[in-house]
Protein backbone atom coordinates (compact mmCIF):
# COMPACT_ATOMS: atom_id res chain seq x y z
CA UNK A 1 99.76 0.86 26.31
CA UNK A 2 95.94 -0.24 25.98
CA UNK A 3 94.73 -1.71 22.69
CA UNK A 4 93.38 0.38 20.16
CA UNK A 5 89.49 0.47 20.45
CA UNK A 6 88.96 -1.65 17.32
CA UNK A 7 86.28 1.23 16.38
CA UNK A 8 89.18 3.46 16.21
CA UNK A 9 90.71 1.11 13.67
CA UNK A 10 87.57 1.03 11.43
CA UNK A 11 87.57 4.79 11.22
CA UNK A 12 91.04 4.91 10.09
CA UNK A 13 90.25 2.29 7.57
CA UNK A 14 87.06 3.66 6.49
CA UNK A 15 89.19 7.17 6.03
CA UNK A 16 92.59 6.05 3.94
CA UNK A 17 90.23 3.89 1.61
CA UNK A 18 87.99 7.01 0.91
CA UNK A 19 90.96 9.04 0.92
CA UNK A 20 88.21 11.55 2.11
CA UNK A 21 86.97 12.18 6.13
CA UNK A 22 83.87 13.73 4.05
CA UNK A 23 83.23 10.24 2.33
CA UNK A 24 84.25 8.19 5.23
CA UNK A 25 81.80 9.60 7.64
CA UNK A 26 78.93 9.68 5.40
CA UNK A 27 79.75 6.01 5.11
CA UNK A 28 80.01 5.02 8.39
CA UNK A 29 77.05 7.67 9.99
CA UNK A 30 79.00 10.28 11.86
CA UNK A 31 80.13 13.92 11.68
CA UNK A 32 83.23 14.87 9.91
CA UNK A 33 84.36 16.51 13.35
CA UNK A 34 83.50 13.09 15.01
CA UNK A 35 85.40 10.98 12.88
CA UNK A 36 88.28 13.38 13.00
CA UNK A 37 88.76 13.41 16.95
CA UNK A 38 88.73 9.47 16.26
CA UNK A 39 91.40 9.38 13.84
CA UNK A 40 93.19 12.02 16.17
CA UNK A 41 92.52 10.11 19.31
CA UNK A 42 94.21 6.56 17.83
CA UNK A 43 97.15 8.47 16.76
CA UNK A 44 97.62 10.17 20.24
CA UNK A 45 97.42 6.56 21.63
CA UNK A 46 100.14 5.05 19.22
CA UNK A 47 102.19 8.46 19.63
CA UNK A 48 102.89 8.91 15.41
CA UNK A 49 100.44 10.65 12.79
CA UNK A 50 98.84 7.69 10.67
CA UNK A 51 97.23 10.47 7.88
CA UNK A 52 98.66 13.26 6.42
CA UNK A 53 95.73 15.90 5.95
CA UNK A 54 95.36 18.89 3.24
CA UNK A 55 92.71 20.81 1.71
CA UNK A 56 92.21 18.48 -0.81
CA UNK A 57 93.10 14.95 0.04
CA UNK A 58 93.97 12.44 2.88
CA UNK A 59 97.10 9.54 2.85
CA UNK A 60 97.98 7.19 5.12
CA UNK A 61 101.62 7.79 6.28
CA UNK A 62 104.11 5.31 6.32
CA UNK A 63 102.87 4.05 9.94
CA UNK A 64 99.50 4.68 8.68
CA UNK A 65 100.18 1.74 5.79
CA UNK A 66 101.83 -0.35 7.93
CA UNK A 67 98.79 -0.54 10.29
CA UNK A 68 96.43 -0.66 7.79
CA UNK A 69 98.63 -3.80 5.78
CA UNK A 70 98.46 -5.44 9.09
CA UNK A 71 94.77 -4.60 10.47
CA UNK A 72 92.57 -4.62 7.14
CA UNK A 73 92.25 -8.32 6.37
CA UNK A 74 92.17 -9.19 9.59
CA UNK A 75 89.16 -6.59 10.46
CA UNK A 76 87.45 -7.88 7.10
CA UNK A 77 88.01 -11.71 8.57
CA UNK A 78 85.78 -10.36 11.25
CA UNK A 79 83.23 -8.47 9.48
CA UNK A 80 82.56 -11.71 7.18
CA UNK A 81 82.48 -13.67 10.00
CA UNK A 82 79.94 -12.13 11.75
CA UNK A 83 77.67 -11.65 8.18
CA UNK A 84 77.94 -14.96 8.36
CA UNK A 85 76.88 -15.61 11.62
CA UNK A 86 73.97 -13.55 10.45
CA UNK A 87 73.12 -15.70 7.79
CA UNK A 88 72.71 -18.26 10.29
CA UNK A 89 69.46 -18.02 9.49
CA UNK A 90 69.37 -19.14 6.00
CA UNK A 91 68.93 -15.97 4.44
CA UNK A 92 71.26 -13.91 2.31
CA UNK A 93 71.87 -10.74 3.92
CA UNK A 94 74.22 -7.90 3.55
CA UNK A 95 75.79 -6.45 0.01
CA UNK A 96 77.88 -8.03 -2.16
CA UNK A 97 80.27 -5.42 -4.42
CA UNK A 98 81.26 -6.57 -7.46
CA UNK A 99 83.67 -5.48 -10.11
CA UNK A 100 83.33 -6.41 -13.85
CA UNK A 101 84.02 -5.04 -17.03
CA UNK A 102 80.61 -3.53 -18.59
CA UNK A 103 80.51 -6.03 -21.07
CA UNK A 104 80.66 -9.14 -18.48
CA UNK A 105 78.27 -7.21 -16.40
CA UNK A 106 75.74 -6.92 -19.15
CA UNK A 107 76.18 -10.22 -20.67
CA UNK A 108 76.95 -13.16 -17.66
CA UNK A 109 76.04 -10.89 -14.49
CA UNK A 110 73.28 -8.69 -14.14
CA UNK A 111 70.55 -11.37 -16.33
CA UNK A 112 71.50 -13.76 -14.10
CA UNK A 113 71.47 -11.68 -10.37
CA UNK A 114 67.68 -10.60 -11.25
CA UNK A 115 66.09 -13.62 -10.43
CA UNK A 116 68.01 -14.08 -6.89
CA UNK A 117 67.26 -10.35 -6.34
CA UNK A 118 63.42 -11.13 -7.05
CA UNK A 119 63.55 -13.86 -4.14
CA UNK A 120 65.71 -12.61 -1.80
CA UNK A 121 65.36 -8.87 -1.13
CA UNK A 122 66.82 -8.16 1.59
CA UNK A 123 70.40 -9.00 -0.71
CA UNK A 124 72.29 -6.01 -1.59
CA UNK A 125 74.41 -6.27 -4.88
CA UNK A 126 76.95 -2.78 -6.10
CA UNK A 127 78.13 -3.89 -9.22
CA UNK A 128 81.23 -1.98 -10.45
CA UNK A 129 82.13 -1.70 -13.87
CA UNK A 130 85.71 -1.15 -14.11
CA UNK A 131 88.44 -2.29 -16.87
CA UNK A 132 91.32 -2.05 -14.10
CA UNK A 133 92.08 -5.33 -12.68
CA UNK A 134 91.29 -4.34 -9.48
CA UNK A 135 92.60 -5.97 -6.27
CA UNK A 136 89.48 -7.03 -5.21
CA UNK A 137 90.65 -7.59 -1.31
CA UNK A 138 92.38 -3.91 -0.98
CA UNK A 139 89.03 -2.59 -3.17
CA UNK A 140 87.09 -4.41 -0.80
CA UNK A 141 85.10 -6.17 -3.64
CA UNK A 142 83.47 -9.82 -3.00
CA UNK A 143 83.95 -10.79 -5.89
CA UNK A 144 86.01 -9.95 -9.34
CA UNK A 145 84.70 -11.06 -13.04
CA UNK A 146 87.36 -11.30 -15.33
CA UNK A 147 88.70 -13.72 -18.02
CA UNK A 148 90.26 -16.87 -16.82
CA UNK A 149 93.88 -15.62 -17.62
CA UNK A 150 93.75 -12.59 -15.75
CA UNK A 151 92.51 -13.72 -12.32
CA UNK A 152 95.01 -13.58 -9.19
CA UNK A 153 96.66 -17.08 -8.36
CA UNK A 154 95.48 -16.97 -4.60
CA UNK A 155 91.75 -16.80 -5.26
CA UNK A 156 89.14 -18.79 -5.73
CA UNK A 157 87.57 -18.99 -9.57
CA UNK A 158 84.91 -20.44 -11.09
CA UNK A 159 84.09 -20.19 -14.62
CA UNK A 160 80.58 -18.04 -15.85
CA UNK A 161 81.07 -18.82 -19.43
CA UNK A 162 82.38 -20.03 -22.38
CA UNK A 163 85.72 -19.18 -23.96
CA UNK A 164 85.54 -15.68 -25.46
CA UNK A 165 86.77 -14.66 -29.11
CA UNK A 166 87.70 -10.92 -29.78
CA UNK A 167 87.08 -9.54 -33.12
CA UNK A 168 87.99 -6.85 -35.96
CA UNK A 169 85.08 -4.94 -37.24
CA UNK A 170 84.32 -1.79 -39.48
CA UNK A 171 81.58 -0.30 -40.79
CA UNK A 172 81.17 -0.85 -44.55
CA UNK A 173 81.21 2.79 -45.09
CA UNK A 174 84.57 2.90 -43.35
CA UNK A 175 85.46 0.08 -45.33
CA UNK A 176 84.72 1.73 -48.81
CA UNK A 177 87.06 4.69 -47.98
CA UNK A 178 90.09 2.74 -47.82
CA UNK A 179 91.51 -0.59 -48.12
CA UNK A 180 90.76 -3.25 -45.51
CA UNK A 181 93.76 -4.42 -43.63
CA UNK A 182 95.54 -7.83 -45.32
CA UNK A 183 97.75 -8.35 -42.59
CA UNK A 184 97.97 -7.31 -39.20
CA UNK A 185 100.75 -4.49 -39.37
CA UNK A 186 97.85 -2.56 -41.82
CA UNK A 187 95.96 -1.87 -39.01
CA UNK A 188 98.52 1.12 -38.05
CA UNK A 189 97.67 1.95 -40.90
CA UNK A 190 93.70 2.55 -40.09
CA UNK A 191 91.98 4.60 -37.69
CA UNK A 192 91.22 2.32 -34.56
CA UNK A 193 88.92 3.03 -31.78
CA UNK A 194 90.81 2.18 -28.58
CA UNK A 195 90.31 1.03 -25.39
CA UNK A 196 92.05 2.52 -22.58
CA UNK A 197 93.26 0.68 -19.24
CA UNK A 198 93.14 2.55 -16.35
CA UNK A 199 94.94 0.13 -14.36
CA UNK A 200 98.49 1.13 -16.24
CA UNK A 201 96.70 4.42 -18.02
CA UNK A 202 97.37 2.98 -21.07
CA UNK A 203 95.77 1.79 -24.03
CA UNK A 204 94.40 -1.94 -24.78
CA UNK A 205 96.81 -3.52 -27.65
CA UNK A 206 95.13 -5.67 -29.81
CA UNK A 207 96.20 -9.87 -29.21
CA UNK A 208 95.56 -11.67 -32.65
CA UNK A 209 96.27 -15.23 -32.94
CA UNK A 210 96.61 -17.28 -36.50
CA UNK A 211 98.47 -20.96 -37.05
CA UNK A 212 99.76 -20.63 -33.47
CA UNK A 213 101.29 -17.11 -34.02
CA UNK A 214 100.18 -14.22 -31.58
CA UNK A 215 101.01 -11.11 -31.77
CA UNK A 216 99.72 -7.53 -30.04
CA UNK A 217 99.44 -4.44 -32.36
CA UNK A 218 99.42 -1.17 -30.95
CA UNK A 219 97.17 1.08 -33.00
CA UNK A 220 96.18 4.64 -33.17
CA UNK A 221 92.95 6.70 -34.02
CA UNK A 222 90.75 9.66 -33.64
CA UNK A 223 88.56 8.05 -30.52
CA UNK A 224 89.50 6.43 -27.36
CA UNK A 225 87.03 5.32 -24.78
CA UNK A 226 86.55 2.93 -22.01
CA UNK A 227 83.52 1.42 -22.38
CA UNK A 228 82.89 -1.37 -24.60
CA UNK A 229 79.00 0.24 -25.68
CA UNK A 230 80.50 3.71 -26.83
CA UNK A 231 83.20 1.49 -29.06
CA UNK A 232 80.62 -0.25 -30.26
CA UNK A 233 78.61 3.03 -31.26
CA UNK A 234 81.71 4.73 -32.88
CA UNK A 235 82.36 1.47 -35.30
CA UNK A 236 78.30 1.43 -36.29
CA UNK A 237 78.67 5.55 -36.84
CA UNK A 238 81.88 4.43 -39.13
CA UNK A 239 84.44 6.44 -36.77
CA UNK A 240 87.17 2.93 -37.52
CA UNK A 241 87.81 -0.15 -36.74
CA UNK A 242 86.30 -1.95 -32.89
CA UNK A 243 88.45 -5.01 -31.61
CA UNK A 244 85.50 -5.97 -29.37
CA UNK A 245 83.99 -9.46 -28.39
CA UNK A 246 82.54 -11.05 -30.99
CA UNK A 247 78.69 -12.04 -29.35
CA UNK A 248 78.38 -8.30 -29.05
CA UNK A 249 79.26 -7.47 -32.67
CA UNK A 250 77.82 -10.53 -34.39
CA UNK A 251 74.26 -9.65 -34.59
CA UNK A 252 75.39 -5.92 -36.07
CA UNK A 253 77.48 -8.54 -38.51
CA UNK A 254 75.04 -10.28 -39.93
CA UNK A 255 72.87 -7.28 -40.37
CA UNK A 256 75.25 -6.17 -42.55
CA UNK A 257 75.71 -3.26 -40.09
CA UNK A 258 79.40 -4.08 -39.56
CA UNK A 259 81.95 -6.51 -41.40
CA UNK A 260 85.06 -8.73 -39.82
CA UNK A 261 88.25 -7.22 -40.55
CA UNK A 262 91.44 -9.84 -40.29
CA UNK A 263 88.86 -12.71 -39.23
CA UNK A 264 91.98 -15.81 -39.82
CA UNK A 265 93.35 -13.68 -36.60
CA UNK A 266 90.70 -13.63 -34.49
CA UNK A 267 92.08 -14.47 -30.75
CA UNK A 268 90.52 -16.73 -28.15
CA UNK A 269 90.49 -16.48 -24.62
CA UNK A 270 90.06 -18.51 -21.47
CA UNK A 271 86.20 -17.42 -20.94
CA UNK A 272 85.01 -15.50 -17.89
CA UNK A 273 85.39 -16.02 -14.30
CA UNK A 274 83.87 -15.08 -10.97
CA UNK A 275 86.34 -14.92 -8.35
CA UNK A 276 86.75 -14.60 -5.13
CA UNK A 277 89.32 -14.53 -1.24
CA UNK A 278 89.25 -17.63 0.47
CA UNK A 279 87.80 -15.63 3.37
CA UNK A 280 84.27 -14.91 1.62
CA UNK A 281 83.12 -18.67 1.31
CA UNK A 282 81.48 -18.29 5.21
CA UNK A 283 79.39 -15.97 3.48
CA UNK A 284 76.09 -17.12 2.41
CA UNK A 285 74.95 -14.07 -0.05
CA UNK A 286 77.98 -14.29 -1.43
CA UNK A 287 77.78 -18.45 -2.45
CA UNK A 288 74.46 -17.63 -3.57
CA UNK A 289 75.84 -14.93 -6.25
CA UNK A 290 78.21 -17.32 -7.50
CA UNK A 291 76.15 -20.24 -7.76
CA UNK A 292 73.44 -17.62 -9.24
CA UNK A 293 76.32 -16.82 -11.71
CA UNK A 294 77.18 -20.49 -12.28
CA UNK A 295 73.56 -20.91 -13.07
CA UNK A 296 73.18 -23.87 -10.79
CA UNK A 297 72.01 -23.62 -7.36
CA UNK A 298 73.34 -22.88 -3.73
């Protein structure tokens, strides 16, 4: 049997990550019927259907995941190779996706991207903001930002900033209507805006820390959202009690906008990382993001 024409293996790709031949040809700049009779064609080759099709959505099969287990990292191997052969001529070419939550991407990456933008223009960034701790080499991301703690083993992680507190804070008005909490377990008893994970679908529990004592309290309210900004909003408005990080509260703080709540059990984490696969160091744009991130230079 001839190899599969590795175009034919791109398409497939391109199609079970979309999940969509609609998506996947806009992506890659051919007709829906095109990329179809591709698809079609590779499984005629190999003898077994690698998709299963319906109205609304595509899978891979079983066969279909194996492939694609085996085929993607080596195809993406390729593709950064070859970027970086591009680079060859000392310029940072290409996109870089990456994923952050919104309040990393506000705070440590997008002020520090605009000056490399400025200079280099022909770099492409997609930043994602996502609280899911995305797999950034089946999302095909570049690069992840997340707190030290929570980046994969195998990668490669640099820190972007200092250690990060999360804290407690209410309105006064929400304050005057009922007793702050004394002790941790009051918080059930309060109306808590919460933060919702979509990487288990569930909702953020709140780590506090005192005298080397930490503990996670599950709480409940009236408003659940996931994005740090809209928490923020709801505590101002006096909807409950925010469990955010405490640089973007502190200036409402001192205005006398917001108050701590529980501040003995304020936690601290290790601060934010960029990270990255082993793979992307051959790439020049990406080394310059990082280093851009790092605020030294590449």
């Amino acid at each position: 049997m001839a190899a599969p024409d590795l175009n034919h293996l791109v398409a497939l790709l391109t199609v079970a990550r979309e999940r969509s031949f609609t998506k996947a040809a806009a992506q890659l700049g051919v007709s829906q019927s095109s990329l179809s009779r591709t698809v079609t064609a590779l499984e005629n080759q190999l003898g077994m259907l690698l998709l299963t099709r319906t109205t609304r959505s595509v899978a891979t099969t079983e066969a279909g995941q194996r492939l694609l287990d085996s085929v993607a990292p080596k195809l993406e191997e390729i593709e950064a190779e070859l970027q970086a052969v591009a680079e060859l001529r000392e310029k940072p070419v290409g996109t870089v996706r990456i994923t952050a939550t919104d309040y990393s991407a506000n705070q440590y990456v997008w002020p520090k991207l605009q000056g490399l933008l400025r200079e280099h223009p022909e770099l492409h960034v997609e930043l994602i903001n996502d609280y899911g701790l995305s797999n950034i080499v089946a999302e095909r991301f570049d690069i992840g930002i997340r707190l030290g703690d929570q980046v994969e083993k195998d990668m490669i992680a640099v820190r972007i900033a200092p250690d990060e507190t999360l804290a407690i804070v209410g309105a006064p008005r929400y304050l005057q209507e009922r007793p702050a909490p004394r002790t941790p377990h009051d918080l059930t008893l309060h109306n808590c805006i919460n933060l919702r994970l979509p990487t288990k679908d569930t909702l953020m529990a709140w780590e506090l820390q005192k005298d080397g004592q930490s503990i996670e309290v599950k709480v409940a309210g009236q408003l659940v959202f996931n994005n740090s900004y809209q928490m923020l909003d709801a505590a101002l408005q006096g909807f409950g009690l925010a469990y955010l990080p405490k640089p973007l509260v502190e200036a409402h703080v001192q205005a006398g906008r917001l108050a701590w709540v529980l501040e003995d059990w304020f936690a601290t984490f290790t601060g934010t990382h960029a990270y990255y696969a082993t793979r992307r160091q051959s790439s020049l744009a990406v080394r310059m993001v990082i280093a851009a991130l790092r605020g030294v230079s590449e």
